[in-house]
Protein backbone atom coordinates (compact mmCIF):
# COMPACT_ATOMS: atom_id res chain seq x y z
CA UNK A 1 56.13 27.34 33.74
CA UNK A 2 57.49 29.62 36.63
CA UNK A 3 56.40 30.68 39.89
CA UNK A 4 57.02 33.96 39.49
CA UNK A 5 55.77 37.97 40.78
CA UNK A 6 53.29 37.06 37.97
CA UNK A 7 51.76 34.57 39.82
CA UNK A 8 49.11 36.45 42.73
CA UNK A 9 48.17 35.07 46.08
CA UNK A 10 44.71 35.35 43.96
CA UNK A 11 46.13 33.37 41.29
CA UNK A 12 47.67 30.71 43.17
CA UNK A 13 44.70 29.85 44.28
CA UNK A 14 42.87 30.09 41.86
CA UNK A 15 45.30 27.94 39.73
CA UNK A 16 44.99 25.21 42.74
CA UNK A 17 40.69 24.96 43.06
CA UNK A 18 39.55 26.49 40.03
CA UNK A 19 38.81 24.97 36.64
CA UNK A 20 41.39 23.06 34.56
CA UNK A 21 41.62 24.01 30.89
CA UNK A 22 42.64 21.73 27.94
CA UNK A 23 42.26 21.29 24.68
CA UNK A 24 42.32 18.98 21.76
CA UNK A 25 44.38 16.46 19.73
CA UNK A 26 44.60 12.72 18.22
CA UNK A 27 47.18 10.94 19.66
CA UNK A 28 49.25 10.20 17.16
CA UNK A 29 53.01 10.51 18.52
CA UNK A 30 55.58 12.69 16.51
CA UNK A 31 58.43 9.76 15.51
CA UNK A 32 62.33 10.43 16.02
CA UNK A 33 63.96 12.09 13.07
CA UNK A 34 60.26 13.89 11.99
CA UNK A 35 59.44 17.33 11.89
CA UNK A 36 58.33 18.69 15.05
CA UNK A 37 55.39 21.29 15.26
CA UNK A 38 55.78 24.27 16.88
CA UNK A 39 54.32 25.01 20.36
CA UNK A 40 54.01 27.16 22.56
CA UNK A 41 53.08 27.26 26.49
CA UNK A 42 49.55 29.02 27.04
CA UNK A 43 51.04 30.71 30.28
CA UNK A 44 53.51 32.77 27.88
CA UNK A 45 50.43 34.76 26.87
CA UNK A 46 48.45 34.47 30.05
CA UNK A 47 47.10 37.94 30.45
CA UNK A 48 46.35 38.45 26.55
CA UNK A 49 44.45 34.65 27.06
CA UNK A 50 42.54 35.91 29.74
CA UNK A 51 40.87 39.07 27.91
CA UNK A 52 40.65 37.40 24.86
CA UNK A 53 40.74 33.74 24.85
CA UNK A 54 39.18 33.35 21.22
CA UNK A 55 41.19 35.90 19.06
CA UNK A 56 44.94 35.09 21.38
CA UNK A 57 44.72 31.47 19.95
CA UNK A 58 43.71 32.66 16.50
CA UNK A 59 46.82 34.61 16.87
CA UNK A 60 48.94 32.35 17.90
CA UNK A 61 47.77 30.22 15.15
CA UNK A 62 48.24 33.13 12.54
CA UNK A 63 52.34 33.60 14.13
CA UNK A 64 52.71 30.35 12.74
CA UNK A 65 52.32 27.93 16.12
CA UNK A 66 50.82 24.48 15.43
CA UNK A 67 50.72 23.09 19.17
CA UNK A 68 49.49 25.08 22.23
CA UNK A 69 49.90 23.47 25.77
CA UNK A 70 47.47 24.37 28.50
CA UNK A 71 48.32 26.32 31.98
CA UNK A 72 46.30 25.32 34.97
CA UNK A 73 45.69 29.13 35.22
CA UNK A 74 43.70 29.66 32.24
CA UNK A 75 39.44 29.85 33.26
CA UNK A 76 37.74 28.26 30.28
CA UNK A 77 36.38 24.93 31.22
CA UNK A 78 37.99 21.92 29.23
CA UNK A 79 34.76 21.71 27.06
CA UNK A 80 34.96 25.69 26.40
CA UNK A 81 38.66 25.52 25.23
CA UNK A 82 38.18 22.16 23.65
CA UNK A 83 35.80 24.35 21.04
CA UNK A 84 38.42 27.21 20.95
CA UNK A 85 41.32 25.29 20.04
CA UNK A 86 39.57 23.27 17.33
CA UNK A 87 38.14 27.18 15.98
CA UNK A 88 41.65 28.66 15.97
CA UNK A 89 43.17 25.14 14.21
CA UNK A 90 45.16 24.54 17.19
CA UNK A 91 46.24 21.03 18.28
CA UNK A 92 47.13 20.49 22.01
CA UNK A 93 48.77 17.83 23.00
CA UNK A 94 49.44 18.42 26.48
CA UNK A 95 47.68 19.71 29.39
CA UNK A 96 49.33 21.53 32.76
CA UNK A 97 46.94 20.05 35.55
CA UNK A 98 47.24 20.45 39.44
CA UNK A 99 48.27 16.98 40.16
CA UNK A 100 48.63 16.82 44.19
CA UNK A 101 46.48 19.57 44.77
CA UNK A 102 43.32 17.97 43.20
CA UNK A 103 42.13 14.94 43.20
CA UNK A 104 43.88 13.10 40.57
CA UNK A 105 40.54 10.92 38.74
CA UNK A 106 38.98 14.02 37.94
CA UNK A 107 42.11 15.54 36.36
CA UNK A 108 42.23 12.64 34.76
CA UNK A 109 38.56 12.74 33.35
CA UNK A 110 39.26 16.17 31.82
CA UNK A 111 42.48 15.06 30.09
CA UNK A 112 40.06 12.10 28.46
CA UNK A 113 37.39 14.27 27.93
CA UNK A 114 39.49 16.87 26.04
CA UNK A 115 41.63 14.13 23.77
CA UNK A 116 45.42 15.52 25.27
CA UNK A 117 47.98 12.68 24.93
CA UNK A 118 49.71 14.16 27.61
CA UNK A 119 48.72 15.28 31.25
CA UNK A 120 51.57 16.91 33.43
CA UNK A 121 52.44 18.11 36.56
CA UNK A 122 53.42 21.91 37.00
CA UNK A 123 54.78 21.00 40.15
CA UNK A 124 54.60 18.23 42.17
CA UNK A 125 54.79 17.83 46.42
CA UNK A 126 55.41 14.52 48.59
CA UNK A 127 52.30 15.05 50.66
CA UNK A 128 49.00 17.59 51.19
CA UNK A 129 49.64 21.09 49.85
CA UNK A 130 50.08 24.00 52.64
CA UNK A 131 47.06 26.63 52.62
CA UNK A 132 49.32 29.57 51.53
CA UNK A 133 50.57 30.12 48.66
CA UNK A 134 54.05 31.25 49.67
CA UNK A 135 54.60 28.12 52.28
CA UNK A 136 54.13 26.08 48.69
CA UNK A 137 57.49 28.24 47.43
CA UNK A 138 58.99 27.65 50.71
CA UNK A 139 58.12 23.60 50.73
CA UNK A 140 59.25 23.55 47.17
CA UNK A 141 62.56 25.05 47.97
CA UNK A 142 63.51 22.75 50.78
CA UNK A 143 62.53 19.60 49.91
CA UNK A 144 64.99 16.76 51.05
CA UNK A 145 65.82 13.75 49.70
CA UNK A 146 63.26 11.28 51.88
CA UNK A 147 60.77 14.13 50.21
CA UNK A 148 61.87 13.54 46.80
CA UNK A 149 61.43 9.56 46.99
CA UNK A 150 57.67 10.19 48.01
CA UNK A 151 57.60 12.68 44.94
CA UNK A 152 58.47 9.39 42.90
CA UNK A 153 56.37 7.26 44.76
CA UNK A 154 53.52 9.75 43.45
CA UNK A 155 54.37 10.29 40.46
CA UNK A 156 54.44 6.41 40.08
CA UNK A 157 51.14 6.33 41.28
CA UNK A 158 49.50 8.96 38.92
CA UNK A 159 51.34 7.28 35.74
CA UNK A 160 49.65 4.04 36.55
CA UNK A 161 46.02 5.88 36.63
CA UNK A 162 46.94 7.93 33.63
CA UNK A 163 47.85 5.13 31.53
CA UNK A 164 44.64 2.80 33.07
CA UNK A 165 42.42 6.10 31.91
CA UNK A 166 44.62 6.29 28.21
CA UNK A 167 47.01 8.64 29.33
CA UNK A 168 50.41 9.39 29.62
CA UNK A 169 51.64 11.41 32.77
CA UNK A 170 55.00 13.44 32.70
CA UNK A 171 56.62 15.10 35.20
CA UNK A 172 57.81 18.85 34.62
CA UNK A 173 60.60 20.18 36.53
CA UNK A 174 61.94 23.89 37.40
CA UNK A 175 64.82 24.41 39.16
CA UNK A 176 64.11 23.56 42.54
CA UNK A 177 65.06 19.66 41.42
CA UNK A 178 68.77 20.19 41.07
CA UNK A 179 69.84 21.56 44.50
CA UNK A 180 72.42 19.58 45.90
CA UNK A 181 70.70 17.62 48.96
CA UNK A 182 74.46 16.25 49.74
CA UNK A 183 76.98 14.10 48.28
CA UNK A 184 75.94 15.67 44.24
CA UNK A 185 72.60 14.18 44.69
CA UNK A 186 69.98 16.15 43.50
CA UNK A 187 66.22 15.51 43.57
CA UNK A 188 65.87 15.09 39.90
CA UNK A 189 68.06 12.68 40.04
CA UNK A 190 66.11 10.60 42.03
CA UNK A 191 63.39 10.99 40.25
CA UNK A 192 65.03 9.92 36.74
CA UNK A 193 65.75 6.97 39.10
CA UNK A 194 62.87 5.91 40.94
CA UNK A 195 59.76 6.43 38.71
CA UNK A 196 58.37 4.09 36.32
CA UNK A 197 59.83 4.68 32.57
CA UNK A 198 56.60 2.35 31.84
CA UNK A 199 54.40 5.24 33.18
CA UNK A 200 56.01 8.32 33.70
CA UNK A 201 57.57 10.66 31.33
CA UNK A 202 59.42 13.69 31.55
CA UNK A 203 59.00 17.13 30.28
CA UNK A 204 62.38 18.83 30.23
CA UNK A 205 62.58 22.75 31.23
CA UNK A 206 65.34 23.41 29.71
CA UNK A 207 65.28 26.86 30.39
CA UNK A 208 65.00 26.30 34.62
CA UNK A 209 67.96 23.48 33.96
CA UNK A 210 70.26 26.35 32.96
CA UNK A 211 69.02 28.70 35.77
CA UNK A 212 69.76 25.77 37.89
CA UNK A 213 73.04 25.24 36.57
CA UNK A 214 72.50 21.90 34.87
CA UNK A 215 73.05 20.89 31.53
CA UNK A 216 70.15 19.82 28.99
CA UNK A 217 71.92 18.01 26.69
CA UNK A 218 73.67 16.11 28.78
CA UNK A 219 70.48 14.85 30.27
CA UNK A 220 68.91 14.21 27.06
CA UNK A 221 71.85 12.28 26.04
CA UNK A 222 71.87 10.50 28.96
CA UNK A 223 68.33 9.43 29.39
CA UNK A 224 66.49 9.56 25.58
CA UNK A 225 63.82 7.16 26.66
CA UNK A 226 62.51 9.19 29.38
CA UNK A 227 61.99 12.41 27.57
CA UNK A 228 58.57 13.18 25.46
CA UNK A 229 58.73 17.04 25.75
CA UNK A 230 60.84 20.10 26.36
CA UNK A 231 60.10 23.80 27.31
CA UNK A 232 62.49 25.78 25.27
CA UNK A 233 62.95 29.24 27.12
CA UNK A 234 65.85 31.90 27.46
CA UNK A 235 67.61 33.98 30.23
CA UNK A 236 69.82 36.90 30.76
CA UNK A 237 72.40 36.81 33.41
CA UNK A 238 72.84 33.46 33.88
CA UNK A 239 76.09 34.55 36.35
CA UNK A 240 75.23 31.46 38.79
CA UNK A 241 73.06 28.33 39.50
CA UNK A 242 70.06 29.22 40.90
CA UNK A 243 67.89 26.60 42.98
CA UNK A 244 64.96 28.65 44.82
CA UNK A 245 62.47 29.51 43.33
CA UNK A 246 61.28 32.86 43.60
CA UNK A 247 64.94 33.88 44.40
CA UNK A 248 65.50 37.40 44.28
CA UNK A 249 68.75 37.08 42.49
CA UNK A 250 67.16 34.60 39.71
CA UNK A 251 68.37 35.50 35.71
CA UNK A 252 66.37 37.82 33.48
CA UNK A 253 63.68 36.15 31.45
CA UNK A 254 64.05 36.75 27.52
CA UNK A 255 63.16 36.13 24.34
CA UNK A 256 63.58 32.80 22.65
CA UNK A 257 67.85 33.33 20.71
CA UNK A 258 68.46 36.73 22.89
CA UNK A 259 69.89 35.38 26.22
CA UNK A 260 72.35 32.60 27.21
CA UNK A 261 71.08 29.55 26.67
CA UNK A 262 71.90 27.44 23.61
CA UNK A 263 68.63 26.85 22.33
CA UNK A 264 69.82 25.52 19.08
CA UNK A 265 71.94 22.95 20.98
CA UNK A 266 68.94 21.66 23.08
CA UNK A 267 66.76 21.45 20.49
CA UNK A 268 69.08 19.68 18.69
CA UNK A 269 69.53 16.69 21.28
CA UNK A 270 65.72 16.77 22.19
CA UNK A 271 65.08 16.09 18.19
CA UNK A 272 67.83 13.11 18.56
CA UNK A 273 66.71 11.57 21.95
CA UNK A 274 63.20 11.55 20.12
CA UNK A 275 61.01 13.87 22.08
CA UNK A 276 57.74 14.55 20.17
CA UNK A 277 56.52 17.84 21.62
CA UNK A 278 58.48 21.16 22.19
CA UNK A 279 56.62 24.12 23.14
CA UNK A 280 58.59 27.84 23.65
CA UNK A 281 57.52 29.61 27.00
CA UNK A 282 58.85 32.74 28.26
CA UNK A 283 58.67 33.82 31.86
CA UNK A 284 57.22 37.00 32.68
CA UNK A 285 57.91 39.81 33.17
CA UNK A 286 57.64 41.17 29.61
CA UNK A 287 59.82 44.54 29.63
CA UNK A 288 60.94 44.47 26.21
CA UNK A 289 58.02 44.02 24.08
CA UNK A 290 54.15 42.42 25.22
CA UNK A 291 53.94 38.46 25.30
CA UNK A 292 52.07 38.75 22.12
CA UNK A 293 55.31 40.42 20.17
CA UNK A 294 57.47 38.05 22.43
CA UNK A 295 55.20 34.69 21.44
CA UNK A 296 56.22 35.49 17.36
CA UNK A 297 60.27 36.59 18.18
CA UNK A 298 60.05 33.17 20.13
CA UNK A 299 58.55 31.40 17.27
CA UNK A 300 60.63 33.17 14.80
CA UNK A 301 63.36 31.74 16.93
CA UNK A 302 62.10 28.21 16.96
CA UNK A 303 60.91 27.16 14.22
CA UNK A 304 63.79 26.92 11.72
CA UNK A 305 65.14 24.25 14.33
CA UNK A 306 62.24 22.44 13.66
CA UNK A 307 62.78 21.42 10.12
């Protein structure tokens, strides 16, 4: 998920005090070495979701996708998707909530209520959220290291209510994790280091690793236990690393097999380090075709990995 023009003052805030949406699943984990199901990121179809929540999962379903993950900007309520997901025949898995700018039992209620195995951080702060939504970019984009150990420290802390509530809490990174804070340290480094592999998980972006100029299969390689998902997206003009978010001179977003990144190769390494959920999401804006059209070339793209 990006912070992107897409994302509104409105929106923001709305993402931060409205409703959380989720959805439905048993939690039966996807072994090493087994097919994976196809997924895809509600906030890849965001505006199509939000006119028509009903028939956009039924089409989603009809492309060929197995596995939808929620965005914290969709407005059903968890019961209301809970009955659209099981209609369309969609499982869901996972669930974007606001971690850090919510109270975290409640989030946590909704992820039980609605079945997800998984719930996730979009983005996560070392202290209180600022009011505005653009002093969030700017907080995001200057953390420092002493801010990245109390990210751990929290993230720590919401594994060990997720798994006392059933759950299972990952962390889900964009770019903004792999600026150098000095000496080749980088705040997702410290993360990897400091959190809890008994209680927090990691859900690779691959997509905002490449904008930031790191490498996904390395890190999958590297650190196979700590994985349990991956965001498979695709950029144009991936000329340099690119740390802020919100830069103005970030990469074009693209269709899943028509920008830069090696899709095939990250896949690949995510299916070997044993992650059991990948989910395509492409960032708007959509120039080349609406998300809809976008959602199936993505899935057309994925899914013969998946075999």
């Amino acid at each position: 998920m990006v912070w992107s023009e897409a994302i509104t003052r409105r929106g923001f805030l709305r993402m931060a005090g409205g409703g959380a949406a989720a959805g439905t699943l048993s939690r039966n984990a996807w072994a090493a070495g087994q097919a994976v199901p196809a997924g895809i990121q509600l906030y890849t179809v965001g505006t199509d979701l939000e006119k028509d929540p009903a028939g956009t999962l039924k089409k989603l379903r009809q492309i060929g996708f197995v596995e939808v993950e929620t965005s914290p900007m969709m407005k059903q309520t968890p019961a209301e998707f809970h009955e659209l997901a099981r209609a369309a025949g969609l499982r869901v898995p996972s669930a974007h909530l606001m971690f850090g700018f919510k109270a975290t039992e409640p989030l946590l209620e909704d992820g039980k209520t609605l079945g997800v195995e998984y719930v996730v951080s979009t983005v996560l702060l070392p202290g209180a959220p600022p009011a505005a939504p653009d002093a969030v970019f700017h907080s995001l984009n200057t953390l420092r290291a002493e801010d990245f150990h109390k990210v751990a420290a929290r993230a720590n802390e919401i594994g060990q209510q997720a798994k006392a509530a059933g759950l299972k809490y990952a962390y889900h990174n964009h770019n903004f994790e792999f600026r150098d804070l000095g000496g080749g340290e980088t705040g997702y480094a410290i993360l990897l280091r400091e959190t809890d592999p008994a209680v927090v998980h990691f859900e690779a972006d691959t997509g905002w690793m490449r904008v930031a100029g790191a490498d996904p299969v390395a890190l999958l390689t590297k650190h196979p236990e700590r994985f349990a998902m991956l965001h498979v997206k695709d950029f144009k003009s991936l000329t340099k690393p690119v740390t802020e978010l919100m830069a103005a001179d970030a990469p074009t977003p693209t269709e899943v097999g028509r920008g830069e990144v090696d899709v095939r190769a990250i896949v690949a390494a995510g299916r070997k380090a044993g992650v059991r959920h990948i989910f395509v999401e492409q960032e708007p804006p959509f120039t080349e075709m609406p998300a809809m059209e976008a959602a199936a070339v993505d899935y057309a793209a994925l899914r013969p990995l998946l075999a």
